[in-house]
N, C-alpha and C. Protein backbone atom coordinates (compact mmCIF):
# COMPACT_ATOMS: atom_id res chain seq x y z
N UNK A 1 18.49 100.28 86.00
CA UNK A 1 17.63 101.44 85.93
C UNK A 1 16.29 101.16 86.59
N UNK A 2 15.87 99.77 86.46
CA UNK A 2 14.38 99.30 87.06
C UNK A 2 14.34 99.42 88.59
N UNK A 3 15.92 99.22 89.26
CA UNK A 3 15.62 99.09 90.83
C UNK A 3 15.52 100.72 90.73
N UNK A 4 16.48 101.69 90.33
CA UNK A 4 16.80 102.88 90.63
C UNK A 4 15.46 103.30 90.48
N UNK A 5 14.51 102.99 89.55
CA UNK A 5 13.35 103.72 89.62
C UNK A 5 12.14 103.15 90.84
N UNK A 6 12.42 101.97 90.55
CA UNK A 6 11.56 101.67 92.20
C UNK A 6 11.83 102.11 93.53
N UNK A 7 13.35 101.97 93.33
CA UNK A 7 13.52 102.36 95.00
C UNK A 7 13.45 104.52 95.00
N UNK A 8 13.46 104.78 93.59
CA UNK A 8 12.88 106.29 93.83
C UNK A 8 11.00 106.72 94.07
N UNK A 9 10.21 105.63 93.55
CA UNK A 9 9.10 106.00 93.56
C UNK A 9 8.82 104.98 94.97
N UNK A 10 9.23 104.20 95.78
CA UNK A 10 9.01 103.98 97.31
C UNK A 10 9.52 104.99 97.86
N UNK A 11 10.31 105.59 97.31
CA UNK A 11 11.12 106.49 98.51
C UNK A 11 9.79 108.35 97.99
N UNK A 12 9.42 108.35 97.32
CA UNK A 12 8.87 109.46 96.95
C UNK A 12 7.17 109.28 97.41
N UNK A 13 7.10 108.37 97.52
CA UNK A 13 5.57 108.17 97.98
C UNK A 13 5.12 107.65 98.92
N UNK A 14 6.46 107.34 99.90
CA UNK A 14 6.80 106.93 101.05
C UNK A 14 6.47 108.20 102.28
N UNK A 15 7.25 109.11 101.53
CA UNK A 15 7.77 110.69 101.81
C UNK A 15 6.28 111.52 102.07
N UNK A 16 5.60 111.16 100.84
CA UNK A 16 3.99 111.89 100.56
C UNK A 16 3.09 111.39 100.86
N UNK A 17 3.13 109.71 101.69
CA UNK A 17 1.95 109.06 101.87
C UNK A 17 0.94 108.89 101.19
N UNK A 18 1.36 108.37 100.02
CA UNK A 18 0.66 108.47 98.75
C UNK A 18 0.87 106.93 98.39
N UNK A 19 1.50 105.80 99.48
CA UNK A 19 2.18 104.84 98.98
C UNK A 19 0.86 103.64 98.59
N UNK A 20 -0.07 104.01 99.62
CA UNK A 20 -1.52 103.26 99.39
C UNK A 20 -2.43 104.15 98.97
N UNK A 21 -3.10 103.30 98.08
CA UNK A 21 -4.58 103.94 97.85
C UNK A 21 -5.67 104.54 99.02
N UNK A 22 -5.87 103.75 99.82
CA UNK A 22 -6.97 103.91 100.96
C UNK A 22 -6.01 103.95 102.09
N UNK A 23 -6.88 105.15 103.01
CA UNK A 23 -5.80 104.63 104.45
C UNK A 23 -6.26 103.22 105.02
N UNK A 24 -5.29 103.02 106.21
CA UNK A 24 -6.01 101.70 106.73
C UNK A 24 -7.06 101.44 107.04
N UNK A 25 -7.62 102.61 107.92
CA UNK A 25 -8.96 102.70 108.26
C UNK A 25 -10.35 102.52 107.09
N UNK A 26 -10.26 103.12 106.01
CA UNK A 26 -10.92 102.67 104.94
C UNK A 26 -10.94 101.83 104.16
N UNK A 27 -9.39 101.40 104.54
CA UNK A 27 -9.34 99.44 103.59
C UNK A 27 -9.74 98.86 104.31
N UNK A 28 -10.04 99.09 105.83
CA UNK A 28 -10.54 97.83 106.70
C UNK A 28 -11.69 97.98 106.64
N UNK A 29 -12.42 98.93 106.23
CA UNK A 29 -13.79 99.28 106.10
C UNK A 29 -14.19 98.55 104.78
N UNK A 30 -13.33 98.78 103.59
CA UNK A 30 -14.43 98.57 102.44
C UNK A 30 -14.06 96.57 102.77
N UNK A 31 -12.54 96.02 103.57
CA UNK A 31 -12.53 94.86 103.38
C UNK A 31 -13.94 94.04 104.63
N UNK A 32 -14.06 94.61 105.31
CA UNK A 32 -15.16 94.35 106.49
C UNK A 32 -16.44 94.28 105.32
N UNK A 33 -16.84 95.34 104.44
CA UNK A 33 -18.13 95.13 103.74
C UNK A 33 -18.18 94.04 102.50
N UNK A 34 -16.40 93.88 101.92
CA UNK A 34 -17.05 93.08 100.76
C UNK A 34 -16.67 91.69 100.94
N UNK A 35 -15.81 91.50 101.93
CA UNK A 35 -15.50 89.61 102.04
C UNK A 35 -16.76 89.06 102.25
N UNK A 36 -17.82 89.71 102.76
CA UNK A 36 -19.01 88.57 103.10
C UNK A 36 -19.67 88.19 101.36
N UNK A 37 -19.29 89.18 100.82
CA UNK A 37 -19.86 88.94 98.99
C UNK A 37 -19.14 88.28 98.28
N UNK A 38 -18.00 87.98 98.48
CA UNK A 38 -16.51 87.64 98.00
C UNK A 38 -17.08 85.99 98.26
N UNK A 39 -17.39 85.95 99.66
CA UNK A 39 -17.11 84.51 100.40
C UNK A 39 -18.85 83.94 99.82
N UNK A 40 -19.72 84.45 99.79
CA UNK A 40 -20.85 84.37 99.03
C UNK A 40 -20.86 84.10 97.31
N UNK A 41 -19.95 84.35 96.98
CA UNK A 41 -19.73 84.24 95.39
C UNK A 41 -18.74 83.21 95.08
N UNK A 42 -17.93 82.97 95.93
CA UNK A 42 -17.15 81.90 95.75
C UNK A 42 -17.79 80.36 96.15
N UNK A 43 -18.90 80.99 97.24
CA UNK A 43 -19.70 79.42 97.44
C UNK A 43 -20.29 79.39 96.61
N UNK A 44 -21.02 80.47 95.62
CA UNK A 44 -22.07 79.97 94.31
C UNK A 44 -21.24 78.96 93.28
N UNK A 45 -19.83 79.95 93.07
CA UNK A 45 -18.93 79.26 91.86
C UNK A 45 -18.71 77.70 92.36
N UNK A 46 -18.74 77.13 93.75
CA UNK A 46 -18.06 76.51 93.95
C UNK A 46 -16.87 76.06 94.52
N UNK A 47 -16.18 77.40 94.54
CA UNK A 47 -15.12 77.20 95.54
C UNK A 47 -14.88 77.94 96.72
N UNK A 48 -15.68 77.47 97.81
CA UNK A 48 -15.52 78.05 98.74
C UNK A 48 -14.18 77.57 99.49
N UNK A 49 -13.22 76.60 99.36
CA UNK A 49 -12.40 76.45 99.47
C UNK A 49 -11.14 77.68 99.42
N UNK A 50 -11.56 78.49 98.02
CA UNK A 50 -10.28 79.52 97.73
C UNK A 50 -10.41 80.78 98.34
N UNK A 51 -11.41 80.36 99.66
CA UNK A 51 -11.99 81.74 100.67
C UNK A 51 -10.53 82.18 101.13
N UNK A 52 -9.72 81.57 102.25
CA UNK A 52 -9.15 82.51 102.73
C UNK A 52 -7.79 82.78 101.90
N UNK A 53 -7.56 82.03 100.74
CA UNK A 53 -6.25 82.66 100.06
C UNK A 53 -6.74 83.93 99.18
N UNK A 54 -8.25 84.18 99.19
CA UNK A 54 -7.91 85.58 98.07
C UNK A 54 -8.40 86.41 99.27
N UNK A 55 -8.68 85.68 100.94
CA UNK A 55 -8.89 86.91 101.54
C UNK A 55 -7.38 87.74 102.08
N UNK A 56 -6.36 86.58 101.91
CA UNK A 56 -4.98 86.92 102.54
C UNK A 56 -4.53 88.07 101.22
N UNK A 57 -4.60 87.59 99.94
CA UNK A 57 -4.32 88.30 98.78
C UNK A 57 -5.29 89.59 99.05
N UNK A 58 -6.25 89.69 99.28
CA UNK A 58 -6.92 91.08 99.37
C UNK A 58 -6.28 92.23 99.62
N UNK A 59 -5.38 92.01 100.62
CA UNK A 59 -4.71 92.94 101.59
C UNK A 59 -3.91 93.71 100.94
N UNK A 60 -3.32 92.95 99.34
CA UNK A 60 -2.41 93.51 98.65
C UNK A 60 -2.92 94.91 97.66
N UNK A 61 -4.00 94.80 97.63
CA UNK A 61 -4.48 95.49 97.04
C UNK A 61 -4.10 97.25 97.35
N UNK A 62 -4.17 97.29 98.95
CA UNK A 62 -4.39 98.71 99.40
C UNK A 62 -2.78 99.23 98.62
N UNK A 63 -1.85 98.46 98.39
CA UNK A 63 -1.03 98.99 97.86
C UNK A 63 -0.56 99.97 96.56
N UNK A 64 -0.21 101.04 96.09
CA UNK A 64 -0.31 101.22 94.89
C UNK A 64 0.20 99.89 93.52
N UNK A 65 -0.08 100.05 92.51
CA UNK A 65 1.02 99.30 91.60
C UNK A 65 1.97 100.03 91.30
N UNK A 66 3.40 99.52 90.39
CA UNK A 66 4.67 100.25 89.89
C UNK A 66 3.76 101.26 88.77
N UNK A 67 2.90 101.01 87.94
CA UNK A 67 2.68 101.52 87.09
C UNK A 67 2.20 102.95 87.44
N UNK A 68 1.24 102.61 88.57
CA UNK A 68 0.24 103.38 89.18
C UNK A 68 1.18 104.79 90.05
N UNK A 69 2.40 104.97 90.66
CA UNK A 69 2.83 104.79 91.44
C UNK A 69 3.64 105.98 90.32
N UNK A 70 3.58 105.11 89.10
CA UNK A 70 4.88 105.99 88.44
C UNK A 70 4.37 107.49 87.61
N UNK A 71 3.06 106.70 86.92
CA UNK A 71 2.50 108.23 86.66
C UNK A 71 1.67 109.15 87.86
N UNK A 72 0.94 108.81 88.87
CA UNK A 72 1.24 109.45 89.98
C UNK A 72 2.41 110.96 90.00
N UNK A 73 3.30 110.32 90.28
CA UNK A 73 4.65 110.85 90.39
C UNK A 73 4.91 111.76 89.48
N UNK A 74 4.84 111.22 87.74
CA UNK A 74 5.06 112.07 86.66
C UNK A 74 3.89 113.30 86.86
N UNK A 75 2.40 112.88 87.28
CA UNK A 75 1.99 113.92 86.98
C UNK A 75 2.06 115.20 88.42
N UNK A 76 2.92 114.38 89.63
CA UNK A 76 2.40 115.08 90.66
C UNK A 76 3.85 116.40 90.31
N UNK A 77 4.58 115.94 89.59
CA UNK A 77 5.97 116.78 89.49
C UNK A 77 6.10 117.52 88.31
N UNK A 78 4.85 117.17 87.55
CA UNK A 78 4.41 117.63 86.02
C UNK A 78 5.93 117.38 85.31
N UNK A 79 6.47 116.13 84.93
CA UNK A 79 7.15 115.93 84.01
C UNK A 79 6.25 115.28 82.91
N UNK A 80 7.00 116.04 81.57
CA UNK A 80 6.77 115.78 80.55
C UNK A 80 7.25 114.89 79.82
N UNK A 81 6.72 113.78 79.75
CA UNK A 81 7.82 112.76 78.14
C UNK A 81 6.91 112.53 77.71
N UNK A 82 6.06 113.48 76.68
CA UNK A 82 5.08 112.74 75.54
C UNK A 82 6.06 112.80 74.52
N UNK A 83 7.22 113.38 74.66
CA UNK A 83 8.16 113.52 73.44
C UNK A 83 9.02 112.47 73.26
N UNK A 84 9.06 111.96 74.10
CA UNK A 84 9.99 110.29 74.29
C UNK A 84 9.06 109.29 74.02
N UNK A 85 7.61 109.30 73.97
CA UNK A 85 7.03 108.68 73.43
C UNK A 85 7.01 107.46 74.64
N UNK A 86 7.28 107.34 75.99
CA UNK A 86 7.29 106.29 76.97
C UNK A 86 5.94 106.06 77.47
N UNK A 87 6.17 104.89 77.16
CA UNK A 87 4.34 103.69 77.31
C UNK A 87 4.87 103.28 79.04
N UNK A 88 4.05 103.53 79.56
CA UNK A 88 4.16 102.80 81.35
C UNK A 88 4.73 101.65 81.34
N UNK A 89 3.74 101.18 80.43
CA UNK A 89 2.82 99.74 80.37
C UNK A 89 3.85 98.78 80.06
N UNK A 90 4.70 99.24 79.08
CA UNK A 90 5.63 98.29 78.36
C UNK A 90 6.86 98.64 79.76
N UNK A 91 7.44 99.76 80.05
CA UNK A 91 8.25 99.76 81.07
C UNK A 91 8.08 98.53 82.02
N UNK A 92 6.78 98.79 83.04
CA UNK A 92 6.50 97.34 83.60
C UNK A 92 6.57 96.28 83.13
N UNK A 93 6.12 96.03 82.45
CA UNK A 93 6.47 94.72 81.37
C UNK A 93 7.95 94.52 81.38
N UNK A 94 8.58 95.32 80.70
CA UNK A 94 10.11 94.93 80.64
C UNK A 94 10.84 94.90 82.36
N UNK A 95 10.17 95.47 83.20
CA UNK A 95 10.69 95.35 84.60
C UNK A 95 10.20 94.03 84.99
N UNK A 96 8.90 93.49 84.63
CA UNK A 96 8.71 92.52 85.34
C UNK A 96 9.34 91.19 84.54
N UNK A 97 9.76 91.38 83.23
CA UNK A 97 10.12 90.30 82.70
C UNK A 97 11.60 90.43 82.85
N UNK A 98 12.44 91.25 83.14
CA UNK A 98 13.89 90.93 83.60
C UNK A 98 14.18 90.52 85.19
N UNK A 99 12.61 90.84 85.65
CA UNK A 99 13.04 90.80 87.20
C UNK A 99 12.22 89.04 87.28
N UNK A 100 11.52 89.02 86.81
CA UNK A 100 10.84 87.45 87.37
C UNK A 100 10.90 86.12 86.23
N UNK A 101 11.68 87.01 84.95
CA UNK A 101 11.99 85.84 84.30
C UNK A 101 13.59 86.07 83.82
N UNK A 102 14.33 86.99 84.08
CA UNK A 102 15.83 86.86 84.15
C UNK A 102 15.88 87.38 82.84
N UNK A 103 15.49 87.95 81.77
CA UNK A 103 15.49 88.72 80.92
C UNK A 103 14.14 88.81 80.14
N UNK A 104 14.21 89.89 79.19
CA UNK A 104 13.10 90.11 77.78
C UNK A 104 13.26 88.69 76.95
N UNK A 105 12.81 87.50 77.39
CA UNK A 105 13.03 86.47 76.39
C UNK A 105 11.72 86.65 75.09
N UNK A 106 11.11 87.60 75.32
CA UNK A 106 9.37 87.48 74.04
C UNK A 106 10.60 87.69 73.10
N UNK A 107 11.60 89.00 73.35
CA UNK A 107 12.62 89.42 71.89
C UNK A 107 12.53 88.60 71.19
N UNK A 108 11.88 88.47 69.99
CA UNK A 108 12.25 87.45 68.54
C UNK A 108 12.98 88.06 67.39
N UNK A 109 12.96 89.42 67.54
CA UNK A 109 13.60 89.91 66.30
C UNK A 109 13.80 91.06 66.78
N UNK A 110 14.63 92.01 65.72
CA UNK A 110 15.06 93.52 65.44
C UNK A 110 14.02 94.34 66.14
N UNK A 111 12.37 94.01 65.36
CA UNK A 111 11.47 95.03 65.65
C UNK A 111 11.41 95.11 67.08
N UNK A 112 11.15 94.49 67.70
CA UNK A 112 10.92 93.61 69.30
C UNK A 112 12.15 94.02 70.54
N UNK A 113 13.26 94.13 69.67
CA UNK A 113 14.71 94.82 70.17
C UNK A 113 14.86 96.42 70.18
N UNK A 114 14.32 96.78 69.28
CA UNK A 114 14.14 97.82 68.78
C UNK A 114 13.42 98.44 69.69
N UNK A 115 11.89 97.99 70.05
CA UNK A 115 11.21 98.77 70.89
C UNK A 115 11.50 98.73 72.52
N UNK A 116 12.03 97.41 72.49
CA UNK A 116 12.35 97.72 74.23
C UNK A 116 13.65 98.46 74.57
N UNK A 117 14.62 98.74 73.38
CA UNK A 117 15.45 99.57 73.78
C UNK A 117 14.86 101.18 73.91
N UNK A 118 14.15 101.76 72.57
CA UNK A 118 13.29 102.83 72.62
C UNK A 118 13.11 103.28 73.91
N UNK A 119 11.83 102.20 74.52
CA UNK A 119 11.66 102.32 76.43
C UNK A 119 12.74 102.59 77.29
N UNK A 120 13.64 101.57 76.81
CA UNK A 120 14.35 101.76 77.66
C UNK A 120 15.07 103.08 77.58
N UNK A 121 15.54 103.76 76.35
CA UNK A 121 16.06 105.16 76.33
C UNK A 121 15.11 106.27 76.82
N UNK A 122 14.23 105.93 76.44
CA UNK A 122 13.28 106.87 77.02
C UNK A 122 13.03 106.67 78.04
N UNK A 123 12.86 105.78 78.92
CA UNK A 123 12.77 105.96 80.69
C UNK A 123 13.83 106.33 81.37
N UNK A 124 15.33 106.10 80.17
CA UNK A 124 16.59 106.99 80.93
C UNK A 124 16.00 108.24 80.98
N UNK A 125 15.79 109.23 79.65
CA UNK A 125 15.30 110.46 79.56
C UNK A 125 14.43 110.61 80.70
N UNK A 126 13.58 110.19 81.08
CA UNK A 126 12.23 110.12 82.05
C UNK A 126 12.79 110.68 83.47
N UNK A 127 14.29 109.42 83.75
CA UNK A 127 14.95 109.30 85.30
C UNK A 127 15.57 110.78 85.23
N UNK A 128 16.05 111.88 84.19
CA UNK A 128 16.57 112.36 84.07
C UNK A 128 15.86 113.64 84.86
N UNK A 129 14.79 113.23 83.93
CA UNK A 129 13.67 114.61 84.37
C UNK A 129 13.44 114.31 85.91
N UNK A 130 13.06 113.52 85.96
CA UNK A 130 12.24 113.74 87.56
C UNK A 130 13.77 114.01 88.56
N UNK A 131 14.98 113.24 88.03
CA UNK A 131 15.58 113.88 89.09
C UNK A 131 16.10 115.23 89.32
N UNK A 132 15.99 115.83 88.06
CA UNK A 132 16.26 117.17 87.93
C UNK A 132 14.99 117.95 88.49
N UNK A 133 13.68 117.29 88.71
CA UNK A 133 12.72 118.39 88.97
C UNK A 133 12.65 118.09 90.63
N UNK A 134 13.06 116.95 91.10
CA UNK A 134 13.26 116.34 92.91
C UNK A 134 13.95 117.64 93.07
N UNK A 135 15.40 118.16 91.97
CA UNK A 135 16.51 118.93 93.06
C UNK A 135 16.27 120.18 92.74
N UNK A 136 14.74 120.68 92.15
CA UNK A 136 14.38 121.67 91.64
C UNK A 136 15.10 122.46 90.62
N UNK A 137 16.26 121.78 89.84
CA UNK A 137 16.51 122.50 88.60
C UNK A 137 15.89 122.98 87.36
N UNK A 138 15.93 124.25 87.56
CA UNK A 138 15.12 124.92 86.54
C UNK A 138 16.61 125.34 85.83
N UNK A 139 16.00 125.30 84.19
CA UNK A 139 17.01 125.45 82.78
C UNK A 139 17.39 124.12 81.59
N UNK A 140 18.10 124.79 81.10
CA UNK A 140 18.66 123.60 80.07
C UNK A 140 18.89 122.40 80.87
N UNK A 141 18.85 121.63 80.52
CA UNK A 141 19.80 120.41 80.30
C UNK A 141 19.80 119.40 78.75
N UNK A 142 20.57 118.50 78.59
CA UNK A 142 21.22 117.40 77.88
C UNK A 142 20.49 116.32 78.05
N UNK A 143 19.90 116.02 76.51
CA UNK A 143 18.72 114.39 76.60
C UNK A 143 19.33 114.12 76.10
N UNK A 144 20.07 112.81 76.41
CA UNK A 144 20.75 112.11 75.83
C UNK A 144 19.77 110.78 74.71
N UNK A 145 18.39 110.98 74.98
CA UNK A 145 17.40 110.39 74.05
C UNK A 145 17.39 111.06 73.00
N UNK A 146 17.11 112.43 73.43
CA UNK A 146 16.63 113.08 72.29
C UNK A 146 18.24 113.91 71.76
N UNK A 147 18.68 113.60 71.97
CA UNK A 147 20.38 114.04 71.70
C UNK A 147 20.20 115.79 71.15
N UNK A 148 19.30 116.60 72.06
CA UNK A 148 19.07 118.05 71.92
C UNK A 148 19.18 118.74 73.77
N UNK A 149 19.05 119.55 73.55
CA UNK A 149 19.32 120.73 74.94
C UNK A 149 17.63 120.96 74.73
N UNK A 150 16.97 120.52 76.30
CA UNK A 150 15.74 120.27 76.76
C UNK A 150 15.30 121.29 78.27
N UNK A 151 13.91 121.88 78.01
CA UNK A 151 13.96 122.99 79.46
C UNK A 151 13.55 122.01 80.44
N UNK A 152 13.49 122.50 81.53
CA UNK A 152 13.10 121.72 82.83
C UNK A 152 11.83 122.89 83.62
């Protein structure tokens, strides 16, 4: 479900040019004004050494984040899940901990199981909506979260 939703919000903000924050022209602008402060603050701390790896890392920035990227999206299509109760925050979390550590290993117990399945039902509900509002279906449909008949 984690790729299906990434490779829908690259492909949706890809589409809208919405995929970076700044165009290029203005990331090269604000990066032209602040590396000389960057490279100035790192010689106070001391490490002027870690100049050009956070100037190479800079670049990453103009990018959106998954998080950023996803409510974006929810609000640009006005889907609703305050009723599913879905936290971003923990979604990423559980994406980044199955994707860069090979599962949810924090799980220690029931409660802990409990809530990342929650997310996880509820970001099914979530995929449901937005793809129903991409193919412009307006009416009922079937939440299989909320196990009721939901408008669009």
């Amino acid at each position: 479900m984690f790729t299906a939703l990434e490779c829908l919000l690259d492909a949706y903000h890809k589409e809208r040019q919405s995929e970076y924050i700044l165009s290029e022209t203005d990331f090269s602008l604000l990066q032209q004004n602040i590396m000389p402060e960057i490279r100035e603050a790192l010689q106070k701390l001391g490490h002027k050494d870690k100049f050009e790896t956070i100037k190479n890392a800079f670049k990453s920035l103009r990018r959106r984040s998954l998080s950023n990227k996803f409510k974006l999206m929810l609000d640009e299509l006005q889907v609703n899940c305050s009723d599913v109760n879905l936290k971003r925050h923990d979604i990423v979390n559980i994406r980044n901990d199955i994707t860069h550590r090979g599962g949810v290993n924090h799980v220690n117990d029931e409660t802990e199981l409990k809530t990342v399945k929650d997310q996880y039902n509820a970001l099914w509900s979530v995929m449901i909506r937005l793809f129903l509002k991409l193919l412009d279906y307006k009416g009922d449909y079937y939440d299989p979260y909320l196990k009721s008949l939901n408008a669009i």
